[in-house]
Protein backbone atom coordinates (compact mmCIF):
# COMPACT_ATOMS: atom_id res chain seq x y z
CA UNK A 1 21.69 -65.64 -35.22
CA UNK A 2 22.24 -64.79 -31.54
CA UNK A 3 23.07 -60.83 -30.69
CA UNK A 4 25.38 -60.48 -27.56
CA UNK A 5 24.51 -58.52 -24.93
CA UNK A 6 26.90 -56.14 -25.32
CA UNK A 7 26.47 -55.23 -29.06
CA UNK A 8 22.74 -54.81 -28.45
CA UNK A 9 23.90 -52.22 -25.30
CA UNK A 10 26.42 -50.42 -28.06
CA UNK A 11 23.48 -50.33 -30.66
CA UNK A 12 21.07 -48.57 -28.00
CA UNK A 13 23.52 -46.37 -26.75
CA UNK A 14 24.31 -45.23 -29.73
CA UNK A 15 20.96 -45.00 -31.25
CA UNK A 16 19.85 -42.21 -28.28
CA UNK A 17 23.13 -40.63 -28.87
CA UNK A 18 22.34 -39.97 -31.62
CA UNK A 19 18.64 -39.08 -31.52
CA UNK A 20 19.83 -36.72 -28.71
CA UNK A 21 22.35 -35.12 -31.44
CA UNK A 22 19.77 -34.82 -33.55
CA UNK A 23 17.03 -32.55 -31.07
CA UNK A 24 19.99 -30.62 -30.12
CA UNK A 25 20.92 -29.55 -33.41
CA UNK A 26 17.14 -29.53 -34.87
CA UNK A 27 16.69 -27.39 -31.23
CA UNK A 28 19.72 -24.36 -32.49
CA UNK A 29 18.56 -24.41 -36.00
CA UNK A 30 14.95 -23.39 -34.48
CA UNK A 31 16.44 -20.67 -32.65
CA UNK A 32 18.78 -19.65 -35.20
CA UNK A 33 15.48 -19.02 -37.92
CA UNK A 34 13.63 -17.64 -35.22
CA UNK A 35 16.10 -15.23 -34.19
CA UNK A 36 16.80 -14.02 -37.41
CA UNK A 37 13.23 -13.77 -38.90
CA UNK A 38 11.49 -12.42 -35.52
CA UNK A 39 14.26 -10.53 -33.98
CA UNK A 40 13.67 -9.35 -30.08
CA UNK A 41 12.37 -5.66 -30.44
CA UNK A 42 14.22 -3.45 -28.22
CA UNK A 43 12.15 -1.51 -25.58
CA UNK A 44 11.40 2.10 -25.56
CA UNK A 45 13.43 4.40 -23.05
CA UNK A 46 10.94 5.69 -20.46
CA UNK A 47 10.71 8.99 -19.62
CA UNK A 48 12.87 10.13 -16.56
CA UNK A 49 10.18 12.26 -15.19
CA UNK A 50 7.90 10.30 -14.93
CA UNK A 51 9.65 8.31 -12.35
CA UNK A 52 8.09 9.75 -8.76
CA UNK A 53 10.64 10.47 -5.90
CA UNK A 54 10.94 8.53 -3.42
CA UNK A 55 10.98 9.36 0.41
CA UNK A 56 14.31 9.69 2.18
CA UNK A 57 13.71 7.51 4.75
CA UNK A 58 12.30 4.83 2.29
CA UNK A 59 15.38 5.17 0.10
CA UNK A 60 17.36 4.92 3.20
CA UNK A 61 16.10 2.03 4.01
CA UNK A 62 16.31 0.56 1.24
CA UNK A 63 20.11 1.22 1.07
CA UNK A 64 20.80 -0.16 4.52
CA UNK A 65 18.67 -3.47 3.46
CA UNK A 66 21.16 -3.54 0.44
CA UNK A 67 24.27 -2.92 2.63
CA UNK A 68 23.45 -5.72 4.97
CA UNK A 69 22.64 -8.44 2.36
CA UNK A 70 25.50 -7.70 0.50
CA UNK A 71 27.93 -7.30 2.91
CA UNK A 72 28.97 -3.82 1.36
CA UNK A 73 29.48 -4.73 -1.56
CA UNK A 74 26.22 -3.98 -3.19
CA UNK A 75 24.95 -0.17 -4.35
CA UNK A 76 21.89 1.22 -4.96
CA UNK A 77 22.04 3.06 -8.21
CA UNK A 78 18.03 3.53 -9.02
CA UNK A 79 15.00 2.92 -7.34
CA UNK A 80 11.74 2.30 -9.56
CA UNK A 81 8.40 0.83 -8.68
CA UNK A 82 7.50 -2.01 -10.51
């Protein structure tokens, strides 16, 4: 019995097909269960005072560095140390 080279391509080509099907799906059932029985726990809000002001010039700077890089179309809308 002689296989052809072109029905022993199909059969490969299908065969990772397949497997690859099979990871995918295996991969978004995982996430799915995990998802649902460890849900992402939402941070807590921080307290607004706590946040220390920052120094004109610094915040000016800051704003101009945004303004250039984005070509004006960026805004600075808080400023928080990390």
């Amino acid at each position: 019995m002689e296989i052809s080279v072109w029905t022993l391509l199909v059969v490969g080509l299908g065969t990772v097909f397949c497997a690859l099907l099979l990871i995918i799906g295996m991969g978004n059932l995982l996430i799915s269960v995990v998802n649902r029985f460890f849900p992402e726990e939402e941070p807590k809000a921080q307290a607004a005072t706590a946040v220390a002001a920052v120094a004109p010039n610094i915040k000016a700077a800051i704003e101009s560095a945004v303004n250039t890089i984005t070509a004006g179309k960026g805004k600075v809308e808080s400023i928080e140390k990390i």
